[in-house]
C-alpha atoms as a PDB file:
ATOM      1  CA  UNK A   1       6.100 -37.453 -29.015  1.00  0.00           C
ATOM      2  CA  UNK A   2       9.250 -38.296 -27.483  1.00  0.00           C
ATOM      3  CA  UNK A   3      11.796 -35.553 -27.307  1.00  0.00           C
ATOM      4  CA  UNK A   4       9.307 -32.573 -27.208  1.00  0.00           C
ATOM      5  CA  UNK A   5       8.935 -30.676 -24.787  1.00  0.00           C
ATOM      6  CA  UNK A   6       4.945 -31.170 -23.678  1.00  0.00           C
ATOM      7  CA  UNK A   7       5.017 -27.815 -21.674  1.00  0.00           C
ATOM      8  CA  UNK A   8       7.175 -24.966 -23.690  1.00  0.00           C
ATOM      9  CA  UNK A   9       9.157 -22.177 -21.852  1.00  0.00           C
ATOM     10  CA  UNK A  10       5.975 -19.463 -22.535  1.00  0.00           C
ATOM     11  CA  UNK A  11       6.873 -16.041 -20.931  1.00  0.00           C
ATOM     12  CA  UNK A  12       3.981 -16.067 -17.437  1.00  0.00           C
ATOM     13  CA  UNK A  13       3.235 -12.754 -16.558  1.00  0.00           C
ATOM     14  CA  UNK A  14       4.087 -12.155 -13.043  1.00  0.00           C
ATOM     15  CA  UNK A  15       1.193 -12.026 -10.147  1.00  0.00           C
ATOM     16  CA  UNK A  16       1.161  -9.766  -7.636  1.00  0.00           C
ATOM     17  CA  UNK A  17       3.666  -9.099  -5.482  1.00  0.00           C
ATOM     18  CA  UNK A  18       3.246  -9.366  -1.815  1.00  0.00           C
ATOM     19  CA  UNK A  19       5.861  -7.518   0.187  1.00  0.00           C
ATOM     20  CA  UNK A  20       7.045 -10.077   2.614  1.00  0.00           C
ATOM     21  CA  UNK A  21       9.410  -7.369   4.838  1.00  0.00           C
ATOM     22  CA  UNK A  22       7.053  -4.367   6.611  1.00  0.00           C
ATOM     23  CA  UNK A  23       8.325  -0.573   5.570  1.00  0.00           C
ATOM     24  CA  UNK A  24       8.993   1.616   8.311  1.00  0.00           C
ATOM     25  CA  UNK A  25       6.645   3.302   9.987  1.00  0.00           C
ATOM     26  CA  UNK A  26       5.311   6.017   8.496  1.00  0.00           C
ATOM     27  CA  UNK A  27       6.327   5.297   4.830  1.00  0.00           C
ATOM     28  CA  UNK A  28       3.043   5.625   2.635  1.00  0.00           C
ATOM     29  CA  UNK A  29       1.559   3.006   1.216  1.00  0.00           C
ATOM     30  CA  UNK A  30      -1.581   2.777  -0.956  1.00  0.00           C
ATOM     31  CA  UNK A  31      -4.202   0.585   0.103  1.00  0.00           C
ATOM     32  CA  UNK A  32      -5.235  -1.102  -3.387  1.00  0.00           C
ATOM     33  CA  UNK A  33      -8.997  -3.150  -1.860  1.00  0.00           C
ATOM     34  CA  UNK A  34     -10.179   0.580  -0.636  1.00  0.00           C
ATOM     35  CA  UNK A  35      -9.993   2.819  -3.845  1.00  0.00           C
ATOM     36  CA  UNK A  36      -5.958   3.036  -3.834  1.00  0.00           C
ATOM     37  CA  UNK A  37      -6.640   4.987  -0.593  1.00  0.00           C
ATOM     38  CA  UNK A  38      -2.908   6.268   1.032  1.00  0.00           C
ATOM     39  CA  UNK A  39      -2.404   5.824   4.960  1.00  0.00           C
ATOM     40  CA  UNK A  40       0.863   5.884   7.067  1.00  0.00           C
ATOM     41  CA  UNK A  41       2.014   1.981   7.766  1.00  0.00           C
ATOM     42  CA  UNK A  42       1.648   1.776  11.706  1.00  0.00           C
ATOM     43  CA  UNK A  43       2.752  -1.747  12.253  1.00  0.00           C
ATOM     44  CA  UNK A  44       2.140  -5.584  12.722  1.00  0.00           C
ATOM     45  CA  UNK A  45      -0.698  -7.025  13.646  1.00  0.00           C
ATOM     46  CA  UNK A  46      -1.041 -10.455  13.423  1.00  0.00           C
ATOM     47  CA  UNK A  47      -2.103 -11.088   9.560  1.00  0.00           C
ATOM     48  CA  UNK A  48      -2.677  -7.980   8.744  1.00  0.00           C
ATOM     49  CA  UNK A  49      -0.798  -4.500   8.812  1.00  0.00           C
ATOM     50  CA  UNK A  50      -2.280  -1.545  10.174  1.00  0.00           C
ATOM     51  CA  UNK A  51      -2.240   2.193   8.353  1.00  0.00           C
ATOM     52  CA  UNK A  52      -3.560   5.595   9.141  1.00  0.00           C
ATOM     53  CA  UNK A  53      -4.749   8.443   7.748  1.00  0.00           C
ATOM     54  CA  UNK A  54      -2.241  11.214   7.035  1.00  0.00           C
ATOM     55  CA  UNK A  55      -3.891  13.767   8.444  1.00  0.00           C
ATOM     56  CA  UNK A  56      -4.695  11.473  11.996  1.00  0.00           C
ATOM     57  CA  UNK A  57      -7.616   9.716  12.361  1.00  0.00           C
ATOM     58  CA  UNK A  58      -8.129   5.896  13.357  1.00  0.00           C
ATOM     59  CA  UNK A  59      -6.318   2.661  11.836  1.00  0.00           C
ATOM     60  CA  UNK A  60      -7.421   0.230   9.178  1.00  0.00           C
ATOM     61  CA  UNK A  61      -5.995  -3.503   9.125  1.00  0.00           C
ATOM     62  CA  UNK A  62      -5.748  -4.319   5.320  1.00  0.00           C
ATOM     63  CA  UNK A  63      -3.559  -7.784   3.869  1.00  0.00           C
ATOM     64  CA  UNK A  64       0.017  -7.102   2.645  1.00  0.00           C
ATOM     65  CA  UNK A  65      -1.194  -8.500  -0.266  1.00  0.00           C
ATOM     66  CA  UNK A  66      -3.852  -5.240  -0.859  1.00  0.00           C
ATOM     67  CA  UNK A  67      -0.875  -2.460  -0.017  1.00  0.00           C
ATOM     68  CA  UNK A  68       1.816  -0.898  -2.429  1.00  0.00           C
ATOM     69  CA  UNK A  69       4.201   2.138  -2.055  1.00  0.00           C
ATOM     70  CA  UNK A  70       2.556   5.135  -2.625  1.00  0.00           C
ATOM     71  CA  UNK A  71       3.811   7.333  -5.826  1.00  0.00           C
ATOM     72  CA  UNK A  72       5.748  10.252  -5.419  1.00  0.00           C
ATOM     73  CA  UNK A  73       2.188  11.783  -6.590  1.00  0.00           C
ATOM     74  CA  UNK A  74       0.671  10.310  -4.605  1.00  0.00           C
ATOM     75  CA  UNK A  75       2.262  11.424  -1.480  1.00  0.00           C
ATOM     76  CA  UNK A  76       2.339  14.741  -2.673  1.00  0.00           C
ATOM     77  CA  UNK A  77      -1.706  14.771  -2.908  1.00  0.00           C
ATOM     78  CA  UNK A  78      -1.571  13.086   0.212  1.00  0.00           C
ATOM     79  CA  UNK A  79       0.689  15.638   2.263  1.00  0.00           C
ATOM     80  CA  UNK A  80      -1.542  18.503   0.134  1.00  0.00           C
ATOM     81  CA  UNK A  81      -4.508  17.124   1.394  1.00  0.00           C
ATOM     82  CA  UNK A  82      -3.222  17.411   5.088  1.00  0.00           C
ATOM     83  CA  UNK A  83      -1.661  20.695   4.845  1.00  0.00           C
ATOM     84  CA  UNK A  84      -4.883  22.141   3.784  1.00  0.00           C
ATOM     85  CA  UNK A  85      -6.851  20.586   6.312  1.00  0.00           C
ATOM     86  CA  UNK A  86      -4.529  21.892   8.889  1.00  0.00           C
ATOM     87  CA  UNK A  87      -4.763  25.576   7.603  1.00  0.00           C
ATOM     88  CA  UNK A  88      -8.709  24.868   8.020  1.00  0.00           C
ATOM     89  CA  UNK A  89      -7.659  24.296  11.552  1.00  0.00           C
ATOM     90  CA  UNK A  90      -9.642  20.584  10.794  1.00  0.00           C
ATOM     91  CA  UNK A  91      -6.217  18.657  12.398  1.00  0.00           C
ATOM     92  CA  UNK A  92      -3.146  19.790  14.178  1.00  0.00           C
END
């Protein structure tokens, strides 16, 4: 009818959001496509950013869209995880 409104101001959940700035590198991030798993952001490249194991080992390309900031528990199992390696003598 004339005068209503056909499409009513309804409350939309937001979608993901997909970090359009790149952290620093180093800053944790949790890669959400391979089981939330945690890597250090390395960089740029092309499409895709790259991230690292904490404890060293080689780079994964993932989309922006698939990575959050890790938790502060999360970086805490993370570091855990690498310090206890290292005391196994597994990485320097």
């Amino acid at each position: 009818m004339y005068g209503e409104n056909a499409r009513p101001n309804i409350p939309q959940s937001p979608g993901p959001t997909v970090p359009t700035v790149p952290p620093a590198p180093g800053t944790l991030m949790v890669d959400t496509s391979r089981g939330n798993r945690v890597g250090e952001f390395r960089g740029v490249a092309g499409l895709y950013w790259s991230l690292r194991p904490v404890g060293g080992g080689i780079e994964w390309e993932v989309e922006p869209r698939h990575v959050r900031p890790a938790l502060p528990i999360e970086q805490l199992r993370a570091r855990t995880a690498r310090a206890n390696a290292r005391s196994r003598g597994e990485v320097l």
